[in-house]
Protein backbone atom coordinates (compact mmCIF):
# COMPACT_ATOMS: atom_id res chain seq x y z
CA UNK A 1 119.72 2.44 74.63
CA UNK A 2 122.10 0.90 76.98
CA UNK A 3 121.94 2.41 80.77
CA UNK A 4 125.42 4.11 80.71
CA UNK A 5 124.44 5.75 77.33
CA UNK A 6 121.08 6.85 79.52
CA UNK A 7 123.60 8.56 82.08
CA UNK A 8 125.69 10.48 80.01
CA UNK A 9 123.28 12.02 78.02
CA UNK A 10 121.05 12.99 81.62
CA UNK A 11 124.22 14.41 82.61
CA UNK A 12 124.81 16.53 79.41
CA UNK A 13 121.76 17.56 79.34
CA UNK A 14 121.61 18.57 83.25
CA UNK A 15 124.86 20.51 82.60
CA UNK A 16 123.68 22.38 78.82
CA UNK A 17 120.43 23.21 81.57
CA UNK A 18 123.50 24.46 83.62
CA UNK A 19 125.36 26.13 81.82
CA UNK A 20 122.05 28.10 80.01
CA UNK A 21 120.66 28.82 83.39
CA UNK A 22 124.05 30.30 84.48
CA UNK A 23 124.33 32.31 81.61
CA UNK A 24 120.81 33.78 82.21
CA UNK A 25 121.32 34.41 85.42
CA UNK A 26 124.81 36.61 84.32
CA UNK A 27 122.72 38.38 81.64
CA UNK A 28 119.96 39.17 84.40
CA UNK A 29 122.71 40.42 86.79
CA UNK A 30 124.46 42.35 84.39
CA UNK A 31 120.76 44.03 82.85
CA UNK A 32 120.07 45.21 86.51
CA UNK A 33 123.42 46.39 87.33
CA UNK A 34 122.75 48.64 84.01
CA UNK A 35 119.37 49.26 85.48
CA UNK A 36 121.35 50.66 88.69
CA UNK A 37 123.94 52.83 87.08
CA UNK A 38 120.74 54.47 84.38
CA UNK A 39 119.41 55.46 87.84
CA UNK A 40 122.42 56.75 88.94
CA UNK A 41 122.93 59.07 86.26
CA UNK A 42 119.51 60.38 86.11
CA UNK A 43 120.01 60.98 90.12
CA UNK A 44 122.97 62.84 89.08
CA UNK A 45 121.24 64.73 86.87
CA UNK A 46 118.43 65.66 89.23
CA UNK A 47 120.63 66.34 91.94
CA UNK A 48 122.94 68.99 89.52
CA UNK A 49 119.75 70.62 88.92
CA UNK A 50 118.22 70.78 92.29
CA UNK A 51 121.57 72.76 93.24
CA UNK A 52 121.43 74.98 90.05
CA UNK A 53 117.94 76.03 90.67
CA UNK A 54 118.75 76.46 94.87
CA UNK A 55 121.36 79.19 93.41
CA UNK A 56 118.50 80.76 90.95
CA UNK A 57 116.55 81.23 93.94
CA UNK A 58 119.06 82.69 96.28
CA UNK A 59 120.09 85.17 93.59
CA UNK A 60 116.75 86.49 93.96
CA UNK A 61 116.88 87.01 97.60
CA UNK A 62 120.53 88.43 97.34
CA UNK A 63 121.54 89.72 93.77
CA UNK A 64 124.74 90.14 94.54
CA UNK A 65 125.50 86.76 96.15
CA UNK A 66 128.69 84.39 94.79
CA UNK A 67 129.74 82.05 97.67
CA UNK A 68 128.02 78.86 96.12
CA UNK A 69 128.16 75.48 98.30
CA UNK A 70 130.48 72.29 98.87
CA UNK A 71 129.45 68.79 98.79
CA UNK A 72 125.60 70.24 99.37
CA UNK A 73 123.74 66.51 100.84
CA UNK A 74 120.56 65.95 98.50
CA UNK A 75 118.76 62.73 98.17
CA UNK A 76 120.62 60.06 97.47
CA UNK A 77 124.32 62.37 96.42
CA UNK A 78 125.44 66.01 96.66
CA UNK A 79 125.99 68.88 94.92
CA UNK A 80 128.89 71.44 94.47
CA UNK A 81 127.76 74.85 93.11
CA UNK A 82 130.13 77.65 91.99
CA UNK A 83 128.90 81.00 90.75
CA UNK A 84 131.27 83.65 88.15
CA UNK A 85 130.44 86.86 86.90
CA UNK A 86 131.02 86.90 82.95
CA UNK A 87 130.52 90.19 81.67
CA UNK A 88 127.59 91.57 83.01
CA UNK A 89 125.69 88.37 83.85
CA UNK A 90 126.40 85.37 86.10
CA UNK A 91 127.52 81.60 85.15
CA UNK A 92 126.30 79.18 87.61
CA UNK A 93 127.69 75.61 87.51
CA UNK A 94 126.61 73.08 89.35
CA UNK A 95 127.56 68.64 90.10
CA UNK A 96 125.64 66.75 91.27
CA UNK A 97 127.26 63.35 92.39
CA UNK A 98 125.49 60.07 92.99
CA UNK A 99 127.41 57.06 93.98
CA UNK A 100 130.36 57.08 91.27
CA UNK A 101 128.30 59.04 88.56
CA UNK A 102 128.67 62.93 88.29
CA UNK A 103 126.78 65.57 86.28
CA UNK A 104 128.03 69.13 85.76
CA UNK A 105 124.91 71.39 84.51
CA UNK A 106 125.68 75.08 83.47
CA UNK A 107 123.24 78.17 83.29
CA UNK A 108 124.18 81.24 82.25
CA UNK A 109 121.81 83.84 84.14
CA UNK A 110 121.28 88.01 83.99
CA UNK A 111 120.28 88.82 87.36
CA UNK A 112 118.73 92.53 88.12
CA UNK A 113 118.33 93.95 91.40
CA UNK A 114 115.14 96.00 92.71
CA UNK A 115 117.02 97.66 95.23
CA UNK A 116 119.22 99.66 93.11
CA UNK A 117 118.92 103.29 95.44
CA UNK A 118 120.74 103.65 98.62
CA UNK A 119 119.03 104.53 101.61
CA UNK A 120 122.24 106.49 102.92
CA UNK A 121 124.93 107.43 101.11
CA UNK A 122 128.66 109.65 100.66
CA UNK A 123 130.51 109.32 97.74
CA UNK A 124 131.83 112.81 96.96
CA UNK A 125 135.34 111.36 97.82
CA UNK A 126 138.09 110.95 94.85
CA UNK A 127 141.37 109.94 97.07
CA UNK A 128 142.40 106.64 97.24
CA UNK A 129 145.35 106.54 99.50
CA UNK A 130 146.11 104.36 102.08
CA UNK A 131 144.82 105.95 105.37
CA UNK A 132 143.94 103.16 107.50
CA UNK A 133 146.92 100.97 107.57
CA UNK A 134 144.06 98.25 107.04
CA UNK A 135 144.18 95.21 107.24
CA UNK A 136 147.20 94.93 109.24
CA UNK A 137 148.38 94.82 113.01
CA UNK A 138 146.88 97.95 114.13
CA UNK A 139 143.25 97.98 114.19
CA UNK A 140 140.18 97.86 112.02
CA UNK A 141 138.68 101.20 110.25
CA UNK A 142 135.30 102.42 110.33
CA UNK A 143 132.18 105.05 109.20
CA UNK A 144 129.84 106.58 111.11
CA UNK A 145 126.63 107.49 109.80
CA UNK A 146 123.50 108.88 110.88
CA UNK A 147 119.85 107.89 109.68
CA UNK A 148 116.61 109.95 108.75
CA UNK A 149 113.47 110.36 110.39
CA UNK A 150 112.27 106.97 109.57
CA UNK A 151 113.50 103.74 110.69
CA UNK A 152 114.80 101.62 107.83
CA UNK A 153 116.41 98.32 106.99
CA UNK A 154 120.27 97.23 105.72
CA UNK A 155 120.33 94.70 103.43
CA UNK A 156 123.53 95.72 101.71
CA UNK A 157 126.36 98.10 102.11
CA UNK A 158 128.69 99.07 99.39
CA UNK A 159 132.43 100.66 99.86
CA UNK A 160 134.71 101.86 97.29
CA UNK A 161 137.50 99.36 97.63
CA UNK A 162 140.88 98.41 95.65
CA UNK A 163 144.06 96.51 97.17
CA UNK A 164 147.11 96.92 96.71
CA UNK A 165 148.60 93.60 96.45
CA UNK A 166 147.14 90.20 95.44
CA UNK A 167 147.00 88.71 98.86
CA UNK A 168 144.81 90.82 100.86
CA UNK A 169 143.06 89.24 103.58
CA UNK A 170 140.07 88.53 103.55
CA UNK A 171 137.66 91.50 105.21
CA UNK A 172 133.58 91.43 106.56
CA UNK A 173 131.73 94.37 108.08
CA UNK A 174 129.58 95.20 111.32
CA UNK A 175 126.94 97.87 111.50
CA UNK A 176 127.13 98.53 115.36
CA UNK A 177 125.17 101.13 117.73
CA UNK A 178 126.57 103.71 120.17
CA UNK A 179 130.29 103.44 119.29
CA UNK A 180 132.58 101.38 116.56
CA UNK A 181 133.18 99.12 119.31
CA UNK A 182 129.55 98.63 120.69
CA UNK A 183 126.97 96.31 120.03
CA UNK A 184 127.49 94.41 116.88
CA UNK A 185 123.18 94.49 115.21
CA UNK A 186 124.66 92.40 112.09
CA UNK A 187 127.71 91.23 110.30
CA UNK A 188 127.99 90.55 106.56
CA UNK A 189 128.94 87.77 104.25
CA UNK A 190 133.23 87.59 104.47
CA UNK A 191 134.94 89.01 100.58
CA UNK A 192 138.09 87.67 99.99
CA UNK A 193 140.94 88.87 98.07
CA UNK A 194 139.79 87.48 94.49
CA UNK A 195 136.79 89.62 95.11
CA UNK A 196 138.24 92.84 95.70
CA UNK A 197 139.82 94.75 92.36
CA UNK A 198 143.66 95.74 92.35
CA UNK A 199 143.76 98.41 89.90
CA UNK A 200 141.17 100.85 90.33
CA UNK A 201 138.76 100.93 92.84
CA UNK A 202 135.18 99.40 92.49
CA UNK A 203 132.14 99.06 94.44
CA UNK A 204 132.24 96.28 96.83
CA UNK A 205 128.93 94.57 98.18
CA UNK A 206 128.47 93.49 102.12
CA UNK A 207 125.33 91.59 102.14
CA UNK A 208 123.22 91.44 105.57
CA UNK A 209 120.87 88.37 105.80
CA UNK A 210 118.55 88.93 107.90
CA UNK A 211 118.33 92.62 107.15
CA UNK A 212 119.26 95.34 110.02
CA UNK A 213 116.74 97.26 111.72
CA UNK A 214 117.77 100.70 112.37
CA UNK A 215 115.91 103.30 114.25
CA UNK A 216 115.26 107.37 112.99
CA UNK A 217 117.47 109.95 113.92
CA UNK A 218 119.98 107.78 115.27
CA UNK A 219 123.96 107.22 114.69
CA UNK A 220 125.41 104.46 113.59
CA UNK A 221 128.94 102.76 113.14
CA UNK A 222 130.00 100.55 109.92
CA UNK A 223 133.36 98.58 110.64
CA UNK A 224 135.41 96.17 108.31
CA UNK A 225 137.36 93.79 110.27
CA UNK A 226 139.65 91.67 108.77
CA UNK A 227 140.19 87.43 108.63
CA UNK A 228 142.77 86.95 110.39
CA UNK A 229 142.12 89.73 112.83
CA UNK A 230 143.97 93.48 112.12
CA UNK A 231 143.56 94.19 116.25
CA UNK A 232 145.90 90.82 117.10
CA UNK A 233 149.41 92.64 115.95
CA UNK A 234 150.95 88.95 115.37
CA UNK A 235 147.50 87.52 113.68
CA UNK A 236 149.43 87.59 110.01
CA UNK A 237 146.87 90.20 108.50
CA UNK A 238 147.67 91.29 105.37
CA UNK A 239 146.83 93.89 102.90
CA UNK A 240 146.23 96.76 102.28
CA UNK A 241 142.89 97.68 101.39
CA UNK A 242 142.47 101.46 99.68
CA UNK A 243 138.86 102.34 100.86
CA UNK A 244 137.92 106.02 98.71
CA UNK A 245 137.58 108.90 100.67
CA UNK A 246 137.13 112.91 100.78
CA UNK A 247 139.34 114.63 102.66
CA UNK A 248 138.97 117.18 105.44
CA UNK A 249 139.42 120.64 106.28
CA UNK A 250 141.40 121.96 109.37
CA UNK A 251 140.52 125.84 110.03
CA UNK A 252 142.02 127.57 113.09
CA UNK A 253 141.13 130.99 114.08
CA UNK A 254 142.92 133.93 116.20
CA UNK A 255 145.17 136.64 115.70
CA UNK A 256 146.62 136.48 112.48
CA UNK A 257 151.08 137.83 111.87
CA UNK A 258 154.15 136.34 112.37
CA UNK A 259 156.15 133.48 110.27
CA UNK A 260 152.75 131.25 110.16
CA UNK A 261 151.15 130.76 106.84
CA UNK A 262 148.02 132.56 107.05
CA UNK A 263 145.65 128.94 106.96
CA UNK A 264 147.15 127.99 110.15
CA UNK A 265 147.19 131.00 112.45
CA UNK A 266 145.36 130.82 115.46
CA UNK A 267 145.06 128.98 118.55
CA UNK A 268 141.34 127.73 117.64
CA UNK A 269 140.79 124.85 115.62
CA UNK A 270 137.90 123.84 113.65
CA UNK A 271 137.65 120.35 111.78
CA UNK A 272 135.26 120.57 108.64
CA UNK A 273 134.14 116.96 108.11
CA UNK A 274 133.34 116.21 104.10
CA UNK A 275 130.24 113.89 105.34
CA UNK A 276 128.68 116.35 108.18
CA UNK A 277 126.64 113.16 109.72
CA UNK A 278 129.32 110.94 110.84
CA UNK A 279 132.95 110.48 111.08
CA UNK A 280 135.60 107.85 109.53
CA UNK A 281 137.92 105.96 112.01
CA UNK A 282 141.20 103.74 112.12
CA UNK A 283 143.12 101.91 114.42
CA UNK A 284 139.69 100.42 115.65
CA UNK A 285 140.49 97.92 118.36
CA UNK A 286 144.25 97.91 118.28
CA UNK A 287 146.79 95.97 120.05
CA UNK A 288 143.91 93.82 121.05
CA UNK A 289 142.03 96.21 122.86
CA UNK A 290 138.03 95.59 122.05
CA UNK A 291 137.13 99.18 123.96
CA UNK A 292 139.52 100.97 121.88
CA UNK A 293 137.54 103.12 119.68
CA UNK A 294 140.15 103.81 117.18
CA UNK A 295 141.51 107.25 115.86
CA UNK A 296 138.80 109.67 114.76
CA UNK A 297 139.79 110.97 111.15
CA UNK A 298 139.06 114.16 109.80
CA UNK A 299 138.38 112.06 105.92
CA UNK A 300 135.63 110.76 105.47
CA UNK A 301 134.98 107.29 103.39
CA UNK A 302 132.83 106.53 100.79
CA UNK A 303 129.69 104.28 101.55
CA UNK A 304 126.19 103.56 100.03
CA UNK A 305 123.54 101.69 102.20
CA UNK A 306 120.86 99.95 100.86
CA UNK A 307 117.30 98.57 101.67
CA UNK A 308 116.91 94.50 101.62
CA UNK A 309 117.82 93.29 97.71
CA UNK A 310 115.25 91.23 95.56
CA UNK A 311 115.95 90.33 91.98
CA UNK A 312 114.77 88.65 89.14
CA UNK A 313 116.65 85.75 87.26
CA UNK A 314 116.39 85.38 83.89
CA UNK A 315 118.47 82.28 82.32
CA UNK A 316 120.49 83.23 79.19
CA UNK A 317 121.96 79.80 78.05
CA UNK A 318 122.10 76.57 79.83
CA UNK A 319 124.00 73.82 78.89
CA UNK A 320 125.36 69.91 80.32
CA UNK A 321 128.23 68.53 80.46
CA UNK A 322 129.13 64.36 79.51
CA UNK A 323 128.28 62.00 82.20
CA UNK A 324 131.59 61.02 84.56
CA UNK A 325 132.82 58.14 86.39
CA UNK A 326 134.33 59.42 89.79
């Protein structure tokens, strides 16, 4: 073989070598880069459930708990859970998100409560109106109550609640000593309008985590405030929020004759509360004024008060959704 024949076939031979190493090299690249994104979506996966069980877990701490998270960090992602209430149970739904890849998990959950009996509690009122002008621009409304002789502890409050138009603001509550503008001991979770019924009333959970200790034998004040604020008169507050309640009794005594109606003779007057431990309020606060205790009312409102909530979660149906690319 002549020497240029020698050369061209070294040189097609060096680039065959070439072109097979190349293509090896492409098929190695393109085996790990499928390696990569197999990780990714069982990272997904793993973060979606970490979140879904999180929310298991916090249901059994507090039953009646819906906020969920947004863009939760975890490993090497996060996770976005949302929670629903679907007749009677709870659908939690949960992503998890790692690099580009997202997984949506679903578990469909009954969730029972051990703390089911209130501590404290008046609901013997049937009235609905709107007494409180709440929220609003002029003040927050509140509920006095008074405890037994043993000290307990708030985990939950519940008030009868409806509103009367779609866009309510959204309201929290305070449990507060001495007055409803004194010391605030704890402040719930915030509801927001989506949470609150507009037809007829229902019973609305205010969760307290941690718990409030509360002594024996001692009064205490329940206020809902309102996001923005009802005490700023130019805060945009909006509402309003129909709280149930049993009204009073005004009885005056004296000499009796004249044009009066006979129920309102006298120059006496005695109010005759529904709820004979404590006292409903409005106008909490107004015009900005934190040492304004409000206007005493002679209704009271309906409230239950319950010890710190553990459940059980039991999971109904669980399902995933397909793999995405973000």
């Amino acid at each position: 073989m002549k020497k240029g024949q020698v050369l061209v076939a070294v040189v097609m031979v060096v680039m065959i070598l070439s072109i097979l190493g190349l293509s090896f090299l492409n098929m190695a690249n393109l085996e790990a880069l499928q390696v990569r994104k197999t990780l990714f979506y069982f990272k997904a996966l793993d973060i979606a459930e970490a979140g879904l069980e999180r929310a298991m877990w916090k249901l059994t701490k507090q039953p009646t708990w819906r906020t969920g998270w947004n863009n939760v960090s975890f490993g090497d992602g996060y996770y976005t859970v949302s929670l629903t209430d679907q007749s009677g149970n709870v659908l939690i739904t949960s992503t998890g998100v790692c690099r580009s890849i997202s997984k949506t998990v679903k578990a469909l959950v009954e969730v029972s409560s051990s703390s089911t009996t209130p501590s404290i509690s008046f609901t013997s009122g049937t009235s609905s109106g709107n007494i409180g002008n709440f929220p609003g621009t002029v003040g927050d409304i509140g509920q006095s109550f008074k405890t037994g002789s043993s000290s307990i502890k708030v985990g939950r409050v519940e008030m009868h609640i409806k509103k009367d138009n779609p866009n309510v603001s959204s309201i929290y509550m305070t449990i507060r000593s001495g007055s409803t503008v004194g010391p605030i001991l704890g402040t719930s979770n915030t509801i927001n309008a989506s949470q609150i019924p507009l037809g007829a009333a229902k019973w609305i959970s205010f969760e307290f985590n941690p718990p409030v200790q509360l002594q024996p034998n001692t009064k205490y004040y329940l206020r809902l405030s309102s996001i923005p604020p009802s005490t700023n008169p130019t805060s945009g507050a909006q509402g309003k929020i129909h709280v149930t309640y049993a009204p009073g009794r005004v009885i005056r005594y004296g000499p009796v004759g004249g044009t009066l109606p006979p129920d309102i003779q006298g120059p006496e007057i005695e109010i005759i509360s529904p709820y004979t431990l404590g006292e409903a309020y409005r106008y909490i606060g107004k015009n900005n004024n934190p040492n304004y205790t409000g206007e005493q009312l002679i209704e009271d409102f309906n409230f239950k008060i319950f010890g710190p909530s553990s459940g059980t979660v039991k999971i109904l149906n669980w399902s995933e959704e397909p793999y995405q690319k973000l």
